[in-house]
N, C-alpha and C. Protein backbone atom coordinates (compact mmCIF):
# COMPACT_ATOMS: atom_id res chain seq x y z
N UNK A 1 0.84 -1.18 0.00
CA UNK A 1 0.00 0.00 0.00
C UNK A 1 0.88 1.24 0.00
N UNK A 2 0.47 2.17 -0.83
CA UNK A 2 1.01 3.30 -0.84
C UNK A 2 0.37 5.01 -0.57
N UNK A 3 0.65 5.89 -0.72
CA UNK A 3 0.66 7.01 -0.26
C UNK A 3 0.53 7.99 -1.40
N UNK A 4 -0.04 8.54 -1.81
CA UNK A 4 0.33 9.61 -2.99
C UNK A 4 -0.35 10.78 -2.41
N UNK A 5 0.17 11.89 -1.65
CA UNK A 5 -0.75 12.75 -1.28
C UNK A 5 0.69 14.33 -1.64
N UNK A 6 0.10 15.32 -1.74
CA UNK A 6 1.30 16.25 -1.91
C UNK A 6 0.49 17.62 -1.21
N UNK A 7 1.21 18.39 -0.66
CA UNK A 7 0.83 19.90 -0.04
C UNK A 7 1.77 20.79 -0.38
N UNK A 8 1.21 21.74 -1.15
CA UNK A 8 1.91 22.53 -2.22
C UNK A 8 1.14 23.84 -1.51
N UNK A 9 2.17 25.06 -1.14
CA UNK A 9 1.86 26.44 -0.72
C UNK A 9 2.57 27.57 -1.74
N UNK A 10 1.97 28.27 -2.55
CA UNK A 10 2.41 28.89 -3.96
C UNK A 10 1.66 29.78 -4.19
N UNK A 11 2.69 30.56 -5.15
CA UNK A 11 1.57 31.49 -5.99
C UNK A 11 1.84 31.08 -7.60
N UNK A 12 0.24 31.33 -8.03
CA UNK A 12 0.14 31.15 -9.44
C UNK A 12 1.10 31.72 -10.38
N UNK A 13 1.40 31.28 -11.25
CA UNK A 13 2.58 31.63 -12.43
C UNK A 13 1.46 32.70 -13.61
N UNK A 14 0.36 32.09 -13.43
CA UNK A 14 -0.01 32.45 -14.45
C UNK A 14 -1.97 32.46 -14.27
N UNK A 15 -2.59 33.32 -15.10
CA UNK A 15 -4.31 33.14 -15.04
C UNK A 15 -4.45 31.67 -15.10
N UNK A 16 -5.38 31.48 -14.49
CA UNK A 16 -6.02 30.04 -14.31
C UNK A 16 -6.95 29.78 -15.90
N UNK A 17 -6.76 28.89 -16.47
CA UNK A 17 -7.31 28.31 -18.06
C UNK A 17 -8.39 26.96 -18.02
N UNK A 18 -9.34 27.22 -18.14
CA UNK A 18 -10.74 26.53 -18.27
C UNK A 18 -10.82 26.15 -19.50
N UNK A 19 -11.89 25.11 -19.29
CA UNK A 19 -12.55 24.38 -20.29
C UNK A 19 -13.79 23.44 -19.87
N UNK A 20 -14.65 23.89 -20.73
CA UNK A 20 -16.00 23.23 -19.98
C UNK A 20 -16.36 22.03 -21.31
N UNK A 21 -15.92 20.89 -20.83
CA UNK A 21 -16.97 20.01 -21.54
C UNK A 21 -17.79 18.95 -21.11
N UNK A 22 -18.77 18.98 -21.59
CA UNK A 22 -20.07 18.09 -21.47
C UNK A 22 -20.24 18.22 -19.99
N UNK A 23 -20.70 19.55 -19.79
CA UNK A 23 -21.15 19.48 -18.27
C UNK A 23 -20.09 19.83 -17.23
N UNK A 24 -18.81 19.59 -17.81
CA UNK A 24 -18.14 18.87 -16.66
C UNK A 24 -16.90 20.05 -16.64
N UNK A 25 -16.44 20.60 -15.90
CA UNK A 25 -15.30 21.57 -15.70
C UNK A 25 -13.47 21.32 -15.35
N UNK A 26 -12.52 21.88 -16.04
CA UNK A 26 -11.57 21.77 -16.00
C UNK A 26 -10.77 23.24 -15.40
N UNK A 27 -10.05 23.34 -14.94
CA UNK A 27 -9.62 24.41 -15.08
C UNK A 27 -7.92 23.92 -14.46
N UNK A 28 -6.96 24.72 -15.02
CA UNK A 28 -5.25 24.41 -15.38
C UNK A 28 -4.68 25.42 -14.51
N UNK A 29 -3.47 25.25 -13.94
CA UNK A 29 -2.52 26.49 -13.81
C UNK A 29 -0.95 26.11 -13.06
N UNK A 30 -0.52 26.84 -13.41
CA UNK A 30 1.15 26.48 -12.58
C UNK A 30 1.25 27.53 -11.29
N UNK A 31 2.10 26.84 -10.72
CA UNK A 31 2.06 27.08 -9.14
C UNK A 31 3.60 27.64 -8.98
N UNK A 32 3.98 28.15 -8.17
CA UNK A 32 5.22 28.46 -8.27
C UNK A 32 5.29 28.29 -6.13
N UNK A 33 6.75 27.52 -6.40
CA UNK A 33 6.94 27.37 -4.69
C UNK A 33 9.12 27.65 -4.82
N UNK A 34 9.06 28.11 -3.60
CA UNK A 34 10.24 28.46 -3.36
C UNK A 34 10.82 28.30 -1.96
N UNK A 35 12.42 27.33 -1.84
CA UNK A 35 12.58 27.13 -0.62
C UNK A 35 14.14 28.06 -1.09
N UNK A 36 14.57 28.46 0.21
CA UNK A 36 15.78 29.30 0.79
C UNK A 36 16.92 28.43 0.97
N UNK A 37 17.97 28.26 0.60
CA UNK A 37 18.91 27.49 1.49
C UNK A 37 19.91 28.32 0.92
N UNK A 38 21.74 27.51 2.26
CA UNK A 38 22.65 28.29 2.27
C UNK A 38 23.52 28.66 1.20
N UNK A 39 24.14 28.92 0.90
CA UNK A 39 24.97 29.34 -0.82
C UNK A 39 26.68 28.98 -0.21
N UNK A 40 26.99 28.59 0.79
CA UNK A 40 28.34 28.51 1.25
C UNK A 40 28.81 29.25 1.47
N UNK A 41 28.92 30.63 0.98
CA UNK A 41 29.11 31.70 1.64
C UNK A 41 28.73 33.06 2.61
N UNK A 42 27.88 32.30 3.19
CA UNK A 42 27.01 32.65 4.38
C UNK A 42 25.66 33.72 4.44
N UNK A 43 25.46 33.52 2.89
CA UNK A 43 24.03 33.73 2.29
C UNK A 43 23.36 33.07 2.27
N UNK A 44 21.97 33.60 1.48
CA UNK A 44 20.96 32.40 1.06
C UNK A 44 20.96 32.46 -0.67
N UNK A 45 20.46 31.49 -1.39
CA UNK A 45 19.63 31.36 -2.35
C UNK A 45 18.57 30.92 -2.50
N UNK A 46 17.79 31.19 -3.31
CA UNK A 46 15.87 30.70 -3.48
C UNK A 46 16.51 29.95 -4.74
N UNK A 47 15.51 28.58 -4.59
CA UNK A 47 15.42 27.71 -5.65
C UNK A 47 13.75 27.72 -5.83
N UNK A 48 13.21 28.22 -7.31
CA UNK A 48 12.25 28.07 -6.90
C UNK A 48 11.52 26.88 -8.17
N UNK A 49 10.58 26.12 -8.05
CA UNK A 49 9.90 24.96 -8.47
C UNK A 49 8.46 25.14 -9.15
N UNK A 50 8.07 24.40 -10.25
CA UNK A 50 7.04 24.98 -11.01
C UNK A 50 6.41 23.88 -10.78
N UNK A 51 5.26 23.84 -10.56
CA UNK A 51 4.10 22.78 -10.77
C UNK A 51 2.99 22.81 -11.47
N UNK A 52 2.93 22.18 -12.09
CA UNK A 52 1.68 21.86 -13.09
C UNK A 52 -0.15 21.92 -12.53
N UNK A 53 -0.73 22.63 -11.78
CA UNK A 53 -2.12 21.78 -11.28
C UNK A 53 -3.25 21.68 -11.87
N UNK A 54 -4.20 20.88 -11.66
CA UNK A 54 -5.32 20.80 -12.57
C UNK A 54 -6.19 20.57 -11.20
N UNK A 55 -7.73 21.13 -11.40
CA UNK A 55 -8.73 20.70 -10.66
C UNK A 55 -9.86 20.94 -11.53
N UNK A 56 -10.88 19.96 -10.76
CA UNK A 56 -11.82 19.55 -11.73
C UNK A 56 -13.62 19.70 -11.01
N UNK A 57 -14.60 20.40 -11.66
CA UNK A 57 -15.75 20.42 -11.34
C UNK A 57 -15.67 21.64 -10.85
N UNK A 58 -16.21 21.58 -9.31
CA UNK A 58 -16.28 22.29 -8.16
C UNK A 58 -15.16 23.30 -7.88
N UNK A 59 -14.51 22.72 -7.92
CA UNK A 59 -13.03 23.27 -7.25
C UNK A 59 -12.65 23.69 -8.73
N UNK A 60 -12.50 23.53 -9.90
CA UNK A 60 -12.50 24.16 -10.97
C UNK A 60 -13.20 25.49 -11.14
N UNK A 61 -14.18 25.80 -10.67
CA UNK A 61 -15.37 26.65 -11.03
C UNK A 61 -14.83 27.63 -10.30
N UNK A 62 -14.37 27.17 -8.73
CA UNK A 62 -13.88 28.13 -7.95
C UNK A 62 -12.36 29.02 -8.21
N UNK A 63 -11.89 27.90 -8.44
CA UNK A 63 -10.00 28.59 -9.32
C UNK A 63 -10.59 29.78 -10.33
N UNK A 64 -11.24 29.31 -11.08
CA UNK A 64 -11.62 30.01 -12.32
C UNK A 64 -12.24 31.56 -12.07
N UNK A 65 -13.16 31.69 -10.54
CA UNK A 65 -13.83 32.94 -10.02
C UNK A 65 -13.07 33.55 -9.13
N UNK A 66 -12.32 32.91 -8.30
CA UNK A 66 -11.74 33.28 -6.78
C UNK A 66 -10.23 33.94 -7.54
N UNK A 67 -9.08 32.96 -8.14
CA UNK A 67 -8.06 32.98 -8.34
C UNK A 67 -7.32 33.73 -9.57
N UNK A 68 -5.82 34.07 -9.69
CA UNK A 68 -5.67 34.86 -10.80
C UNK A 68 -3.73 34.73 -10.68
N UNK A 69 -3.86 34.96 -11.81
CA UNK A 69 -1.75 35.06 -11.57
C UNK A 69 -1.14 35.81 -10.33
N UNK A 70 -0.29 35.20 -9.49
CA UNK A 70 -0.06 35.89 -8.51
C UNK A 70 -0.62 35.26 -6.90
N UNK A 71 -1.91 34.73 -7.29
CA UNK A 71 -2.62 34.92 -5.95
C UNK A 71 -1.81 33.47 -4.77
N UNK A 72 -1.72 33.47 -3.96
CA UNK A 72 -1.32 32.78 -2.98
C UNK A 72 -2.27 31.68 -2.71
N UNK A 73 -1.57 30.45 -2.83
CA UNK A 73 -2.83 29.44 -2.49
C UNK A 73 -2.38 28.16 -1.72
N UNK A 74 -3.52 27.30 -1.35
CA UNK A 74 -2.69 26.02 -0.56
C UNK A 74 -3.00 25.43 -1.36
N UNK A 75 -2.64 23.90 -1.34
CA UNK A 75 -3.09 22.92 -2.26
C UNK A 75 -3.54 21.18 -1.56
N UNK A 76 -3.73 20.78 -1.52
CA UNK A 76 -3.83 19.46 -1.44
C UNK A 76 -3.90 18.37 -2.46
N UNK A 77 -3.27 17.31 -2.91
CA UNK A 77 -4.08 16.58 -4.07
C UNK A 77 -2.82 15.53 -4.24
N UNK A 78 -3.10 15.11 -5.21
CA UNK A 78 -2.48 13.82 -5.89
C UNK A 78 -1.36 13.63 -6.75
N UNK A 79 -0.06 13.24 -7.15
CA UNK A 79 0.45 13.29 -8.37
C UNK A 79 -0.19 12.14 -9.26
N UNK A 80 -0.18 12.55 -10.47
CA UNK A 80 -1.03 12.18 -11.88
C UNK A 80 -0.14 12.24 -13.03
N UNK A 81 0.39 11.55 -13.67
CA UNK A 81 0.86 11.51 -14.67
C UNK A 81 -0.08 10.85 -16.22
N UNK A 82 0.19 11.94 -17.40
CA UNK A 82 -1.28 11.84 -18.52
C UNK A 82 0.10 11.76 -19.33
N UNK A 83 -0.27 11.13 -20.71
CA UNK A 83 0.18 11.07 -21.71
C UNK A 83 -0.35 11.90 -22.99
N UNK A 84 0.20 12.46 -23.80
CA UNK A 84 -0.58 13.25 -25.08
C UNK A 84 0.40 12.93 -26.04
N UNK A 85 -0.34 13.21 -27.25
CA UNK A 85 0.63 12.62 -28.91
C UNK A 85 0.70 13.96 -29.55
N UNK A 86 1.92 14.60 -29.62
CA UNK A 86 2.36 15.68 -30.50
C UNK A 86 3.24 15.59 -31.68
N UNK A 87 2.43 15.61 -32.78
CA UNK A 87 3.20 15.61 -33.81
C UNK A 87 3.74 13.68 -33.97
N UNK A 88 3.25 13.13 -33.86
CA UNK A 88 3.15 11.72 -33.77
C UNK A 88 4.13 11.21 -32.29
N UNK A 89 4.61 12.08 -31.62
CA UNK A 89 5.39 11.82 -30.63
C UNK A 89 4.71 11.60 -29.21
N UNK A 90 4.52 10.55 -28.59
CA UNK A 90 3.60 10.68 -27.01
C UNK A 90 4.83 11.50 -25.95
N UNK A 91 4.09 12.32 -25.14
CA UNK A 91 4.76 13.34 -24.39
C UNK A 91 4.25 13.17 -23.05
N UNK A 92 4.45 13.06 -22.18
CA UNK A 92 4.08 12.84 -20.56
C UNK A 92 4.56 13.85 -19.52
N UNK A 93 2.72 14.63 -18.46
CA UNK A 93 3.33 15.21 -18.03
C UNK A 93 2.73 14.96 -16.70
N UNK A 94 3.52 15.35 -15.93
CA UNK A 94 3.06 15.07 -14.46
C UNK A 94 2.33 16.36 -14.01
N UNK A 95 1.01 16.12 -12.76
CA UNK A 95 0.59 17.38 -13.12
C UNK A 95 -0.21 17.02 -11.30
N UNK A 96 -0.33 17.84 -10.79
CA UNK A 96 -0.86 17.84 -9.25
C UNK A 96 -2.33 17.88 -9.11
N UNK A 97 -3.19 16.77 -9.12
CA UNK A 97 -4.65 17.05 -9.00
C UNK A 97 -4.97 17.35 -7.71
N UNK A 98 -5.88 18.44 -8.12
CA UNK A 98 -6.48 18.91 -6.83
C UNK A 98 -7.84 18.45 -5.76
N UNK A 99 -7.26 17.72 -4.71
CA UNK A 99 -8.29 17.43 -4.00
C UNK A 99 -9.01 18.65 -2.44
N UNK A 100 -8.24 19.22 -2.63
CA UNK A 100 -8.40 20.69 -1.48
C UNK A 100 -7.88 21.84 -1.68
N UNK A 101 -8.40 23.22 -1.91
CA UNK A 101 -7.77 24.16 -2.50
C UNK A 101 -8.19 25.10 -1.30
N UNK A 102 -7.39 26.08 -0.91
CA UNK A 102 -7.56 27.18 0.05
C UNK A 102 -7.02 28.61 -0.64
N UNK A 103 -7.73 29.50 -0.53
CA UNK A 103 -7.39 30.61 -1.43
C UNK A 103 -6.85 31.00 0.01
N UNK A 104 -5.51 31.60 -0.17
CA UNK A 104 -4.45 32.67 1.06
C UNK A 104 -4.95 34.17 1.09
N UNK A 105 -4.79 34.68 -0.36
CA UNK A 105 -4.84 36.53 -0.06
C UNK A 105 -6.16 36.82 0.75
N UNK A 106 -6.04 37.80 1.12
CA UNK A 106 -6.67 38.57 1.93
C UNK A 106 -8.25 39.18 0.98
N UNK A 107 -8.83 39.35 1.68
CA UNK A 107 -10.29 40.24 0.39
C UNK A 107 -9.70 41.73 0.20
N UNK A 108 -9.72 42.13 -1.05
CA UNK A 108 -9.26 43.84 -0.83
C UNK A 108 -10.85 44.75 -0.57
């Protein structure tokens, strides 16, 4: 038995990208997270990490009204890896499904 769970705290890279078919809601976006560590010379550097997320329905509808490039968010969810054919080539990408989303910023 295994474990696949991930908690991702970020801000969006970019507007959140929808697609509604047959009822059913998608909505896309990259996440951006950044940890600090030492540089050896008694600084820091930021490394920072891009993630792929997707959520679906509900929690789609909400990314799509609530959220925007920039905004600060939590995450909860799954890693998922999909396959697609470009140009006759299959391409695989790993991508963070969302099972809990918490919007961070503040209301202005």
């Amino acid at each position: 038995m295994g474990v696949n769970k991930i908690i991702l705290v970020g801000r969006l890279g970019k507007d959140p990208e929808s697609i509604e078919n047959e009822g059913k809601s998608m909505t896309r976006f990259t996440l951006a997270t950044n940890e600090n560590y030492p540089d050896g010379d008694g600084g820091f550097k930021e490394k920072v990490e891009w993630h792929n997320i997707v959520a679906f329905n509900a929690r789609a509808k909400a990314c799509q009204k609530y959220i925007k490039k920039g905004s600060n968010v939590y995450i909860e969810g799954r890693n998922a890896t999909r396959s697609y054919k470009k140009e006759g080539q299959t391409h695989y990408i790993t991508e963070v499904q969302v099972k809990d989303i918490q919007f961070l910023d503040t209301k202005d």
